[in-house]
Protein backbone atom coordinates (compact mmCIF):
# COMPACT_ATOMS: atom_id res chain seq x y z
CA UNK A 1 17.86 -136.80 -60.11
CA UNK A 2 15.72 -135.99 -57.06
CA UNK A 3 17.85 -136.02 -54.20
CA UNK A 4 16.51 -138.84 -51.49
CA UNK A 5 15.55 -137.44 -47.80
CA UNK A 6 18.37 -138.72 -45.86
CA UNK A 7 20.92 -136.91 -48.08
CA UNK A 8 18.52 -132.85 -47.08
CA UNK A 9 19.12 -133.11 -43.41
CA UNK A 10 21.99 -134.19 -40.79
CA UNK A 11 21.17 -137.53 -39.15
CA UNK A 12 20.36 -136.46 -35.86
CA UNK A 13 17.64 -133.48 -37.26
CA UNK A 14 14.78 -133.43 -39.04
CA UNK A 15 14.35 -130.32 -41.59
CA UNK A 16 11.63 -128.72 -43.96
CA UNK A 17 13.97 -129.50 -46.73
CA UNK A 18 13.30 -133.58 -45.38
CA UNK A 19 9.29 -133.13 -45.86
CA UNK A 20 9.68 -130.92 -49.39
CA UNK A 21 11.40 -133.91 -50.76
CA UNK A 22 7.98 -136.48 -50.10
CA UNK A 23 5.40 -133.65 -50.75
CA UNK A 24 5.35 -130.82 -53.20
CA UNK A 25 3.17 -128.90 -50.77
CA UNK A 26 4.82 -129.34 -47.86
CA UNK A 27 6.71 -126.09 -48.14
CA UNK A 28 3.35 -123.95 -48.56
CA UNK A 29 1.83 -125.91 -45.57
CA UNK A 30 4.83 -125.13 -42.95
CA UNK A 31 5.18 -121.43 -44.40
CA UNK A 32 1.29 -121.05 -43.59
CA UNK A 33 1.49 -122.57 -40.07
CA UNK A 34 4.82 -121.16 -38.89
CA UNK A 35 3.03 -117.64 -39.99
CA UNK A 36 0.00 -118.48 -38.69
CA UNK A 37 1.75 -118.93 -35.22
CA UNK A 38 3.39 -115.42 -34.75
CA UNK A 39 5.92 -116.38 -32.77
CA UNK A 40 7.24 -113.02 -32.97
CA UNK A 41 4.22 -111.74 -31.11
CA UNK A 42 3.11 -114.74 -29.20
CA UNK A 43 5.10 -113.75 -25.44
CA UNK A 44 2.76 -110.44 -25.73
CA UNK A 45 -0.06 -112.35 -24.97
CA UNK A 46 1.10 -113.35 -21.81
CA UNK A 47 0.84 -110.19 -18.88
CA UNK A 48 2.97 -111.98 -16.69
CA UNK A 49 6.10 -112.00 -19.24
CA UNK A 50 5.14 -107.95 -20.18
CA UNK A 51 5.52 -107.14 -16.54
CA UNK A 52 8.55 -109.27 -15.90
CA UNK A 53 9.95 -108.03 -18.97
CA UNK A 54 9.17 -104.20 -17.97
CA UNK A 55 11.10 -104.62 -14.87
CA UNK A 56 14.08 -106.25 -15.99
CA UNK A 57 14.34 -103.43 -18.86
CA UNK A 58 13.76 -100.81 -16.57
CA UNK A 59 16.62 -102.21 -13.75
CA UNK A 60 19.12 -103.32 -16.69
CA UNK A 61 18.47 -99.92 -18.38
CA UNK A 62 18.37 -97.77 -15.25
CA UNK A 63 21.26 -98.98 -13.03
CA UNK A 64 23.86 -98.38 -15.60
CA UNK A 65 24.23 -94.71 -14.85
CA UNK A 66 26.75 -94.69 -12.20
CA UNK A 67 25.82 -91.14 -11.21
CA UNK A 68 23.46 -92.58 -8.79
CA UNK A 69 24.50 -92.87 -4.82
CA UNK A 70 25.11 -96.75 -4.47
CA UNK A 71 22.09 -96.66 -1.66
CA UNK A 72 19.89 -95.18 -3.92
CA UNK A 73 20.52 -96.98 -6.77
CA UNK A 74 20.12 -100.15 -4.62
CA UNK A 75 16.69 -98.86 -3.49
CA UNK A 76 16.01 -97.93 -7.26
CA UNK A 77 16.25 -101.31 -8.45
CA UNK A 78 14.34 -103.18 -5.59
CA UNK A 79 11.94 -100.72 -6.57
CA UNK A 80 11.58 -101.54 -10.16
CA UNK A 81 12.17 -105.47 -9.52
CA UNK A 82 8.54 -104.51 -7.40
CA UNK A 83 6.85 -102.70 -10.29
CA UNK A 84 6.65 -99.42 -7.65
CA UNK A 85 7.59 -97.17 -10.80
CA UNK A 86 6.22 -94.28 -8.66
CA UNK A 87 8.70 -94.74 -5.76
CA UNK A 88 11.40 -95.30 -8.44
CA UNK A 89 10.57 -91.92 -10.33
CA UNK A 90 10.14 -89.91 -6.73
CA UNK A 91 14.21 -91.37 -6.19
CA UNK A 92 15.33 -90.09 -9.61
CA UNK A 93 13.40 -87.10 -8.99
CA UNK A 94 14.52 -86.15 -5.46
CA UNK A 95 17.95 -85.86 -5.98
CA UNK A 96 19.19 -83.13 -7.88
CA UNK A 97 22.13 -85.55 -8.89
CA UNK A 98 19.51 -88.12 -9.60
CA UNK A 99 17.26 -85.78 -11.49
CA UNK A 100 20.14 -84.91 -13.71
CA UNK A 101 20.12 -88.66 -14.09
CA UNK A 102 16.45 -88.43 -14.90
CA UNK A 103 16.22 -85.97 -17.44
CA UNK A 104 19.65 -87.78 -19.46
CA UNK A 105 17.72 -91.16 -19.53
CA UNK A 106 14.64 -89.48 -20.72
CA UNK A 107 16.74 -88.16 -23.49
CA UNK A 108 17.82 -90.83 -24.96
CA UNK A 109 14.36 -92.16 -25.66
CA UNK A 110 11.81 -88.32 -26.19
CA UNK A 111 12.89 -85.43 -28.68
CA UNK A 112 11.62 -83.19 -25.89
CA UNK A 113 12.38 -84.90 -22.32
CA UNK A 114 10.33 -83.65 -19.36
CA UNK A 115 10.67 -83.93 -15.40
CA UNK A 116 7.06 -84.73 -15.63
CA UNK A 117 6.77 -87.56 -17.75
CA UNK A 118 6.06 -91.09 -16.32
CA UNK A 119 8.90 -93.06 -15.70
CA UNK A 120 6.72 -96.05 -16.29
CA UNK A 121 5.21 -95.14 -19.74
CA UNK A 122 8.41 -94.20 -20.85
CA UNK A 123 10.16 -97.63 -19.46
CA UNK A 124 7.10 -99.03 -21.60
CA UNK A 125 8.11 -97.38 -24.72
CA UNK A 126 11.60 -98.43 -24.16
CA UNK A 127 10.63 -102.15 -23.47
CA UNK A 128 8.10 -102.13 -26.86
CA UNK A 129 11.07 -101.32 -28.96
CA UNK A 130 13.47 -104.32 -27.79
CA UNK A 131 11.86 -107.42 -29.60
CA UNK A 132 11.19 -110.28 -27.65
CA UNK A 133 13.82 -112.43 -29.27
CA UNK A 134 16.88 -110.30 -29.15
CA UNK A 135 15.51 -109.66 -25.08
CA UNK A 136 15.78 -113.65 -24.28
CA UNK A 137 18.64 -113.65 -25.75
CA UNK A 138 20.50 -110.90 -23.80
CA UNK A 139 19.13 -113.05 -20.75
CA UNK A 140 22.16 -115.52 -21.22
CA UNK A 141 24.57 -112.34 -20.59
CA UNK A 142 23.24 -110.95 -17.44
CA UNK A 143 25.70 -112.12 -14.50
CA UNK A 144 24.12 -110.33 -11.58
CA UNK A 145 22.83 -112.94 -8.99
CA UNK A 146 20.24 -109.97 -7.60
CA UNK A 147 18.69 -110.30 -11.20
CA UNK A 148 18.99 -114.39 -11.09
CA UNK A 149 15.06 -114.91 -9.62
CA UNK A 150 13.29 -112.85 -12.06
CA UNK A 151 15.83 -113.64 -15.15
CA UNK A 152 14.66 -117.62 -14.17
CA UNK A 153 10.97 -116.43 -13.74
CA UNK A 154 11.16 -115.24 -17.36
CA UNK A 155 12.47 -117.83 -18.87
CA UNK A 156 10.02 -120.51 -17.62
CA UNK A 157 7.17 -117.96 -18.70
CA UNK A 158 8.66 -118.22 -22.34
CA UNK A 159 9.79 -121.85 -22.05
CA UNK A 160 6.34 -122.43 -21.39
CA UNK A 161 4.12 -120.40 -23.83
CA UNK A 162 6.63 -121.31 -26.56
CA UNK A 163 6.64 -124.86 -26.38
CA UNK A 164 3.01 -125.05 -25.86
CA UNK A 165 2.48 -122.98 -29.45
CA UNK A 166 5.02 -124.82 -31.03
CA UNK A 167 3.16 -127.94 -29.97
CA UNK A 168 -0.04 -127.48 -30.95
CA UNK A 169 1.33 -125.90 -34.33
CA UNK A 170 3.01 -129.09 -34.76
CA UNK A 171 0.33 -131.12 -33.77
CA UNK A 172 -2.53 -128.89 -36.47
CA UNK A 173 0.77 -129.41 -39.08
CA UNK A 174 0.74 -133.28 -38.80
CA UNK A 175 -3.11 -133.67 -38.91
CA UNK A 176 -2.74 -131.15 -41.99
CA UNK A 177 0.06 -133.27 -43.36
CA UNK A 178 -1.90 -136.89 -42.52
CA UNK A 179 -4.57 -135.67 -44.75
CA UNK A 180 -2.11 -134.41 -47.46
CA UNK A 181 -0.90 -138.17 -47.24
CA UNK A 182 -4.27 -139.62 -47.36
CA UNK A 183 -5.12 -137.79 -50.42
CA UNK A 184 -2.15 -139.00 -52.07
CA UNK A 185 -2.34 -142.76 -51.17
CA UNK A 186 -6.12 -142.08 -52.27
CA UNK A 187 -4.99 -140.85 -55.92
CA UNK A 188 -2.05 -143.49 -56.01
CA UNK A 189 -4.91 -145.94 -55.16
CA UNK A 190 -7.22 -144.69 -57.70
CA UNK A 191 -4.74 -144.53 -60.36
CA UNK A 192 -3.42 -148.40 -59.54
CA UNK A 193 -7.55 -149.11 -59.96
CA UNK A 194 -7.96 -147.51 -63.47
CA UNK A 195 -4.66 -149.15 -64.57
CA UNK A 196 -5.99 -152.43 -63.23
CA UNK A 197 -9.36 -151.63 -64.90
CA UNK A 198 -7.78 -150.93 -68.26
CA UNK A 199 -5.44 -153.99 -67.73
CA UNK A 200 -8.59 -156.23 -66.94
CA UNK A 201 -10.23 -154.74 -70.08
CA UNK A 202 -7.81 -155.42 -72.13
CA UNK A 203 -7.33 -159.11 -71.44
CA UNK A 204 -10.79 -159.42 -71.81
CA UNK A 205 -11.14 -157.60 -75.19
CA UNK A 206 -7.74 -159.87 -75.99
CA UNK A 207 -10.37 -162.75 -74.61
CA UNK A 208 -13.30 -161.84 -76.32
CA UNK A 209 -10.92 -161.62 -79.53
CA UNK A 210 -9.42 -164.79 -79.56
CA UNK A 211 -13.39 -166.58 -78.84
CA UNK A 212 -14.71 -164.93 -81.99
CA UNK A 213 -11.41 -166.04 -83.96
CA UNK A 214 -12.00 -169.73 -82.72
CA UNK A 215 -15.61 -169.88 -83.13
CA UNK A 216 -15.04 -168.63 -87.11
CA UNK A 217 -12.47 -171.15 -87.42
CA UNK A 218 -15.09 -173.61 -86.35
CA UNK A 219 -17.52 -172.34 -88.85
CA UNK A 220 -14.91 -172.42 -91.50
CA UNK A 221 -14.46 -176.00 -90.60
CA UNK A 222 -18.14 -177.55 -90.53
C-alpha cells in the first residue's frame, strides 16, 4: 500500500520523502537542483566571507601558541583581524622566540618550512583546507568577545548568501514542480476525455444498435 504524505514527514516539517509520495520525479528534480546549487562552494563566491574567513583562521590558528609575549601576541592578532599579514609575519619574524614560533606553525602545514615563506599564502592554504561548513560551525564554539565583531560579520555574510541561493533554488524548484503538475493534470485530463469519448461512443453504437433493431422489427411487422 502506498504510504499517504502525512504519515513521510513530522507535522511541523515538510520533507523530500512528502513530494516523492505525489510525484515519481520529484526525487530526480530536487537531486538536480540541490546539485545544481553547490552549496558547498557557494560562500567562495563571496570576497568579503574569504577575507573574513582568512582572518579568523589565521587569529584562531595563530594565537594558540602560548610561546608568544602576551603584548605581542595581542598586537599579532589586531594585526590579522586588519588583514596586515606583513606586520603580522615581521612580529613572528622579529623575535627569535617568535620565529621559533614561526617556523613550528609553518611545519605543521609545508614538508619543507621556510623563514621566507608568506605568512599570508600559507594562512591561505590553511583556510582552503577547512570546508566552509565544518568553519560555521566551529563559529558557535568561539567564546572570545575580541573575536565577537568579526565572528557576527561572518555569519550575516553567510546568513545572507545562503538564504538568498536557497531561495531562488526553491523558487526555480516550484516553477519546475508547477509544470510537473500541469503536465499531469494535462494527462489526467486527457485520459478522463478519451474515456469520456469511448463512453460517448459506446452509448451511441448501443444507440445506433437498438434504432436498427426497432426499425427491422417494424419491417417485420408491415
Amino acid at each position: 500500500m502506498r504510504p499517504s504524505p502525512s504519515s513521510l514527514c513530522s507535522s511541523d516539517s515538510i520533507c523530500p520523502a512528502f513530494f516523492e509520495a505525489l510525484y515519481h520525479e520529484f526525487s530526480n528534480t530536487y537531486r538536480k537542483f540541490f546539485q545544481g546549487a553547490r552549496f558547498d562552494i557557494a560562500l567562495r563566491r563571496n570576497g568579503d566571507f574569504e577575507t573574513s574567513k582568512l582572518r579568523l583562521v589565521s587569529v584562531q590558528h595563530l594565537k594558540k601558541h602560548q610561546r608568544l609575549r602576551p603584548e605581542r601576541r595581542a598586537d599579532l592578532i589586531q594585526s590579522l583581524l586588519q588583514g596586515d599579514f606583513d606586520h603580522a609575519q615581521r612580529l613572528l619574524s622579529d623575535d627569535k622566540k617568535s620565529a621559533a614560533v614561526f617556523r613550528f606553525v609553518f611545519s605543521t602545514l609545508l614538508p619543507s618550512p621556510s623563514d621566507a615563506v608568506s605568512l599570508k599564502n600559507e594562512m591561505k592554504a590553511f583556510a582552503a583546507q577547512l570546508a566552509d561548513s565544518r568553519f560555521l560551525s566551529q563559529l558557535k564554539s568561539i567564546d572570545d568577545q575580541e573575536l565577537l565583531p568579526i565572528i557576527q560579520h561572518i555569519e550575516i555574510i553567510a546568513y545572507s548568501q545562503l538564504s538568498s541561493l536557497i531561495d531562488g533554488t526553491v523558487e526555480s524548484m516550484i516553477h519546475e514542480m508547477a509544470a510537473m503538475q500541469q503536465g499531469h493534470f494535462r494527462g489526467a485530463i486527457q485520459d478522463e476525455l478519451k474515456i469520456e469519448e469511448v463512453k460517448l461512443q459506446n452509448e451511441a453504437r448501443v444507440e445506433l444498435i437498438r434504432e436498427l433493431n426497432a426499425q427491422s422489427a417494424r419491417r417485420q411487422d408491415s
